[in-house]
PDB file of N, CA and C in Angstrom:
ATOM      1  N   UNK A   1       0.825  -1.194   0.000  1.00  0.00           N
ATOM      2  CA  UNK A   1       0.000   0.000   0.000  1.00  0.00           C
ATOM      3  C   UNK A   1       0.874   1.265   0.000  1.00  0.00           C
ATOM      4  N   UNK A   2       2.003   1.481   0.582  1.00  0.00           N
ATOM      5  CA  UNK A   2       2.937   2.372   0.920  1.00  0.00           C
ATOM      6  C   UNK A   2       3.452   2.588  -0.586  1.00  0.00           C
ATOM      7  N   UNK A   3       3.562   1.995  -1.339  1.00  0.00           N
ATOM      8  CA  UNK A   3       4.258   1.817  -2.826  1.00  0.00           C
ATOM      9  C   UNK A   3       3.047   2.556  -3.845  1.00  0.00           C
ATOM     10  N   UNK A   4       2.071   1.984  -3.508  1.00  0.00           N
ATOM     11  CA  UNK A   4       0.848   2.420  -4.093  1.00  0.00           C
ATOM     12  C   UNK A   4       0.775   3.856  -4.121  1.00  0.00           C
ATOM     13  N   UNK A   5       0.839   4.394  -2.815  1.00  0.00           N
ATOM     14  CA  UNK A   5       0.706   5.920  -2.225  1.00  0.00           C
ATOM     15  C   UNK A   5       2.167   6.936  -2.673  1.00  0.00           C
ATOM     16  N   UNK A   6       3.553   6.252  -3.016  1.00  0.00           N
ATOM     17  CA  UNK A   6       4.607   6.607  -3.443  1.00  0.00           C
ATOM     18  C   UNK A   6       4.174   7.197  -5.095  1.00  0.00           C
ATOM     19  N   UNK A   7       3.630   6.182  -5.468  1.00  0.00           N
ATOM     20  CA  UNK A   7       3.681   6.017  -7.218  1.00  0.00           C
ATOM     21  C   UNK A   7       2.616   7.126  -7.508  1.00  0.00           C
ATOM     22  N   UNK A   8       1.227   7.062  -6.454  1.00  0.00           N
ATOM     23  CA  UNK A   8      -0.098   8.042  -6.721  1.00  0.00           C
ATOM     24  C   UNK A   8       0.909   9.380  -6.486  1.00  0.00           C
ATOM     25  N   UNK A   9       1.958   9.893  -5.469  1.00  0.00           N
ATOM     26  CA  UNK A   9       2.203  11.129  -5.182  1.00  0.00           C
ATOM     27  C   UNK A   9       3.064  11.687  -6.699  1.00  0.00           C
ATOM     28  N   UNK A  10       3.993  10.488  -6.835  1.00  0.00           N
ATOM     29  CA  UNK A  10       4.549  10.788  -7.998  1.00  0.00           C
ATOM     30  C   UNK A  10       4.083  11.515  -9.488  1.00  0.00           C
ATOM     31  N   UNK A  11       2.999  10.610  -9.614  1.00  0.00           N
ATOM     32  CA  UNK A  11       2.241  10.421 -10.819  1.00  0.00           C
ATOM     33  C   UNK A  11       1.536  12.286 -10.973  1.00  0.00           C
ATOM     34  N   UNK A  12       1.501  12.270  -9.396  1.00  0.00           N
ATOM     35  CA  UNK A  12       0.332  13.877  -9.478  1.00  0.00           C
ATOM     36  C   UNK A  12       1.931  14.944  -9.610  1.00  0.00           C
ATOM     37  N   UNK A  13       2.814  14.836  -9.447  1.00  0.00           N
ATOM     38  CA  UNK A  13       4.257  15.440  -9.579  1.00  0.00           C
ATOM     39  C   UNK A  13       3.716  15.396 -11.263  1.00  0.00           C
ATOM     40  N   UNK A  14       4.329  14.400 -11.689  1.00  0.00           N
ATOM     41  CA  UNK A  14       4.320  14.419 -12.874  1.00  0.00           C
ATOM     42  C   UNK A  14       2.996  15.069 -13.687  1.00  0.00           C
ATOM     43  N   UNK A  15       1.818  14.887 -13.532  1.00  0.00           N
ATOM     44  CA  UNK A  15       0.743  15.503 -13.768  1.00  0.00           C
ATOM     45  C   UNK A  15       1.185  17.487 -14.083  1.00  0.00           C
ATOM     46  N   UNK A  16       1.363  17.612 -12.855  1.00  0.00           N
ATOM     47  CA  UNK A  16       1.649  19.192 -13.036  1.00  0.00           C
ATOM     48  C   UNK A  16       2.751  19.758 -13.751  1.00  0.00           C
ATOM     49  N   UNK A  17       3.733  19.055 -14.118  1.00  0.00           N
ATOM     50  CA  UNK A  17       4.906  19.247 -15.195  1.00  0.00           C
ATOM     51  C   UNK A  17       4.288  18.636 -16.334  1.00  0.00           C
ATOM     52  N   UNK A  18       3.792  17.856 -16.889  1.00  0.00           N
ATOM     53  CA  UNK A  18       2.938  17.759 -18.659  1.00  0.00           C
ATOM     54  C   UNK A  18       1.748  18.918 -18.349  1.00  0.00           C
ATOM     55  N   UNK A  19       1.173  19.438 -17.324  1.00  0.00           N
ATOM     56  CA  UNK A  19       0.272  20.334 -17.447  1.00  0.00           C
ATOM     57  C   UNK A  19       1.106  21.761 -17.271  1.00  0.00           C
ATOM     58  N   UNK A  20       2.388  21.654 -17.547  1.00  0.00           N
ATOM     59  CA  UNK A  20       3.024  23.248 -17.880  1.00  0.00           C
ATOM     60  C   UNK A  20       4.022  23.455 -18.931  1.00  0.00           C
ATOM     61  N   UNK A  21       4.237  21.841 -19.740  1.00  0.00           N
ATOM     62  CA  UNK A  21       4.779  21.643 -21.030  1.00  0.00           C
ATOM     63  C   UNK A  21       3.518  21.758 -21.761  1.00  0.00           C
ATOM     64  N   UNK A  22       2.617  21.377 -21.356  1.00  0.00           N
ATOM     65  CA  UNK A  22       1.371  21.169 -22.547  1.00  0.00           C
ATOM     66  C   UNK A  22       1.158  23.354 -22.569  1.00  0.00           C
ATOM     67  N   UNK A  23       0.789  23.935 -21.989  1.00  0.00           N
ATOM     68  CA  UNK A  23       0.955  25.187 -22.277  1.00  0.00           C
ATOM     69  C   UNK A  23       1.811  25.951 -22.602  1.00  0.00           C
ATOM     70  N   UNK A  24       3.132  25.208 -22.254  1.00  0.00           N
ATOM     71  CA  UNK A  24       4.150  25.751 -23.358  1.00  0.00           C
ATOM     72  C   UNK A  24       3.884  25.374 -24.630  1.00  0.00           C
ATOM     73  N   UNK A  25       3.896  24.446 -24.975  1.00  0.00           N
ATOM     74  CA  UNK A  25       3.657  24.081 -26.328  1.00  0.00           C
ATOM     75  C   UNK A  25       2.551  25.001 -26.830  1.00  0.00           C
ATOM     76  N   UNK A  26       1.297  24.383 -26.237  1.00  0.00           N
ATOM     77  CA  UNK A  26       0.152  25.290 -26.399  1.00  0.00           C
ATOM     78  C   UNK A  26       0.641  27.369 -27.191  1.00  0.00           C
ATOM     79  N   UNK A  27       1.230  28.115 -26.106  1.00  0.00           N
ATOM     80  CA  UNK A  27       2.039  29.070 -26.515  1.00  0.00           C
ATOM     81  C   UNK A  27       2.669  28.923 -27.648  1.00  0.00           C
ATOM     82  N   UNK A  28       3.460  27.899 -27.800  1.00  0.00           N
ATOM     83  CA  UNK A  28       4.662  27.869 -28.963  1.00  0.00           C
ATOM     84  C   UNK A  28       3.520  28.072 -29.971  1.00  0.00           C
ATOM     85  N   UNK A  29       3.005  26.883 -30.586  1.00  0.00           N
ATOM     86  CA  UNK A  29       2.013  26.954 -31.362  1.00  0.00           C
ATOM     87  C   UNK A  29       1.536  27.644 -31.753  1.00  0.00           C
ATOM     88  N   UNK A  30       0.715  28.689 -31.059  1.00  0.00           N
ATOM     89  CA  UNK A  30       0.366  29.740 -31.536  1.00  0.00           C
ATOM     90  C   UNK A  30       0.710  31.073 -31.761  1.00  0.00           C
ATOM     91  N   UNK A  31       1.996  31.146 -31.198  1.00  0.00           N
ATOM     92  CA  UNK A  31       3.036  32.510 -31.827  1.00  0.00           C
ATOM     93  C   UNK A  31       3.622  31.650 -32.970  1.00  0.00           C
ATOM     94  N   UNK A  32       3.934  30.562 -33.144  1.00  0.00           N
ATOM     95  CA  UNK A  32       4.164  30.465 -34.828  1.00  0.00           C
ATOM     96  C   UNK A  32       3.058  30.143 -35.607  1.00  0.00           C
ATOM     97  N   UNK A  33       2.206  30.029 -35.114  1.00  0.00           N
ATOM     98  CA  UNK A  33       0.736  30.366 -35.964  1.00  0.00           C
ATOM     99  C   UNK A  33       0.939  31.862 -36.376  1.00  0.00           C
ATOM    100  N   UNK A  34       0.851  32.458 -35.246  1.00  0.00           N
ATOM    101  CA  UNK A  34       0.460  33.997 -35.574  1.00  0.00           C
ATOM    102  C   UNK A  34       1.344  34.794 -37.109  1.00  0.00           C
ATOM    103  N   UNK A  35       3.019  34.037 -36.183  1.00  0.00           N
ATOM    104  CA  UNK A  35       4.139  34.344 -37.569  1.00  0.00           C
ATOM    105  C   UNK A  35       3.855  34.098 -38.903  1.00  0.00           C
ATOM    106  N   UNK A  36       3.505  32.943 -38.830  1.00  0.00           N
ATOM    107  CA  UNK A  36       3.386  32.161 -40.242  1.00  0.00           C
ATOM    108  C   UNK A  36       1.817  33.051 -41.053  1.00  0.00           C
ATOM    109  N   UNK A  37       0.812  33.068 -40.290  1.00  0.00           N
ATOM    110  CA  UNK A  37      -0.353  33.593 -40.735  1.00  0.00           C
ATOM    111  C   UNK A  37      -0.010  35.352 -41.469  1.00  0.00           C
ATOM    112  N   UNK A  38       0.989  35.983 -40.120  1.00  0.00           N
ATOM    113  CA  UNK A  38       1.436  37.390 -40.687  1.00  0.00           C
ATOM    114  C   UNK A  38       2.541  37.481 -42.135  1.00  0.00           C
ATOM    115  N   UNK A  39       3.447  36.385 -42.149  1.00  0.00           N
ATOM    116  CA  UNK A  39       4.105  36.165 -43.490  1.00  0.00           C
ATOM    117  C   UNK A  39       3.250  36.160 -44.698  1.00  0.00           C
ATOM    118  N   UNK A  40       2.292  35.096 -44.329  1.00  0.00           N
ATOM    119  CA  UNK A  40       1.321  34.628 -45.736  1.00  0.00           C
ATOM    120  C   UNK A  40       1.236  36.316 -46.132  1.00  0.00           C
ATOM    121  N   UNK A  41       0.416  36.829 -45.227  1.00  0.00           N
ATOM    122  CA  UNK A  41       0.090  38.364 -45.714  1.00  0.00           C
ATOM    123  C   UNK A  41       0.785  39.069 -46.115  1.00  0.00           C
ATOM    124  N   UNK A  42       1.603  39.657 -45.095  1.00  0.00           N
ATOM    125  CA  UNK A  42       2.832  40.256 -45.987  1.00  0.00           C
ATOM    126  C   UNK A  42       3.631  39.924 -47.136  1.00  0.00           C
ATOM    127  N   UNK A  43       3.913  38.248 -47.112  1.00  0.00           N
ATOM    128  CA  UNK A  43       4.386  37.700 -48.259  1.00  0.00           C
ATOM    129  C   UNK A  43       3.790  38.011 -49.679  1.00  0.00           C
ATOM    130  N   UNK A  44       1.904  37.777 -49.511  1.00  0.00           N
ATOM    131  CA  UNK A  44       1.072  37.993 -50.576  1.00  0.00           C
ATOM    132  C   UNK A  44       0.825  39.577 -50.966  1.00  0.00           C
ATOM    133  N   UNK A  45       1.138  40.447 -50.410  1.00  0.00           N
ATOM    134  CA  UNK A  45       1.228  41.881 -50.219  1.00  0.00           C
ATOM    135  C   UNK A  45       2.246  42.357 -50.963  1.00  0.00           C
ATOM    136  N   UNK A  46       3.524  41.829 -50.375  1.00  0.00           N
ATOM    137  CA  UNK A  46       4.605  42.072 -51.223  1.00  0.00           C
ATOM    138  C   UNK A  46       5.219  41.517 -52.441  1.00  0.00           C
ATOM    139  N   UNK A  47       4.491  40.358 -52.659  1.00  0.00           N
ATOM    140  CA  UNK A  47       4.413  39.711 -54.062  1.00  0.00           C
ATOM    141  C   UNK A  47       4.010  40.315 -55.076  1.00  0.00           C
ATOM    142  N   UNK A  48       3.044  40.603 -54.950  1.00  0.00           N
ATOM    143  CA  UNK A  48       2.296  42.022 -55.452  1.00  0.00           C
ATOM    144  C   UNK A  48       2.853  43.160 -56.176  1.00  0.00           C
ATOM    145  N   UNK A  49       3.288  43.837 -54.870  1.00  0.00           N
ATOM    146  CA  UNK A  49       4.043  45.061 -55.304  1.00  0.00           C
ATOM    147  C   UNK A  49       5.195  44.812 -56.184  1.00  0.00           C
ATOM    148  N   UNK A  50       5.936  43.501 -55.657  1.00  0.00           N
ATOM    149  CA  UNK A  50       7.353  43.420 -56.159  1.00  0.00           C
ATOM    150  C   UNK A  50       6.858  43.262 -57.351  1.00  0.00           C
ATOM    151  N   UNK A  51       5.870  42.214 -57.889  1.00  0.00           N
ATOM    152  CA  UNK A  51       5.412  42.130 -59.574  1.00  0.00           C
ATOM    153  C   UNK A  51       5.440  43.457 -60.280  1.00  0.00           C
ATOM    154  N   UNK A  52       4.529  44.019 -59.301  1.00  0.00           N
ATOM    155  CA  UNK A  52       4.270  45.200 -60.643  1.00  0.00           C
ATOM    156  C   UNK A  52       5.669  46.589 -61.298  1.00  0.00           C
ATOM    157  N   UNK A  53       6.340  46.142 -59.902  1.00  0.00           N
ATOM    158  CA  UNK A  53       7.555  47.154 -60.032  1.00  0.00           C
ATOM    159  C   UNK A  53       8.612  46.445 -60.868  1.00  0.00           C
ATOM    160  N   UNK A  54       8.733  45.077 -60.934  1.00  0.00           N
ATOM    161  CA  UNK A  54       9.073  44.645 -61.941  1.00  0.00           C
ATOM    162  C   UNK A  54       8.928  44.822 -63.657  1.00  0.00           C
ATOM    163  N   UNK A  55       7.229  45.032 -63.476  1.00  0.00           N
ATOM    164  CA  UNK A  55       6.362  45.432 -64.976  1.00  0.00           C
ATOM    165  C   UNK A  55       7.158  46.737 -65.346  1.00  0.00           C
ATOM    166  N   UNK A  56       7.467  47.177 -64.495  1.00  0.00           N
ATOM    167  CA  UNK A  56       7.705  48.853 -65.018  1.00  0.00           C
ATOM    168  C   UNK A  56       9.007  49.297 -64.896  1.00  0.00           C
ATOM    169  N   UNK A  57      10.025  47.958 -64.961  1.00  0.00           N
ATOM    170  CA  UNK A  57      11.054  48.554 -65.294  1.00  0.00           C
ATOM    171  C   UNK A  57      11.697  48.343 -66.439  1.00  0.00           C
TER     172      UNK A  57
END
């Protein structure tokens, strides 16, 4: 029973460290969401421009 109660204390240790990697990640994720989403735009923005300034030289 003593082993039992070792492994349950452990397990809740461990519990609260994957429940503060999982929100890191969580975070990560979505600041390179955000990056990647702001590139597309700017990327498609400046694709754009760069074309046409191309046309006209």
């Amino acid at each position: 029973m003593s082993d039992l109660e070792n492994l349950l204390r452990m397990t809740a240790v461990q519990a609260e460290g994957m429940r503060g990697l999982g929100g890191y990640a969580g975070g990560m994720f979505m600041a390179a969401s955000k990056v990647l989403g702001e590139e597309t735009v700017n990327g498609a923005g400046s694709g754009a421009s760069q074309t046409g300034a191309r046309r006209h030289e």
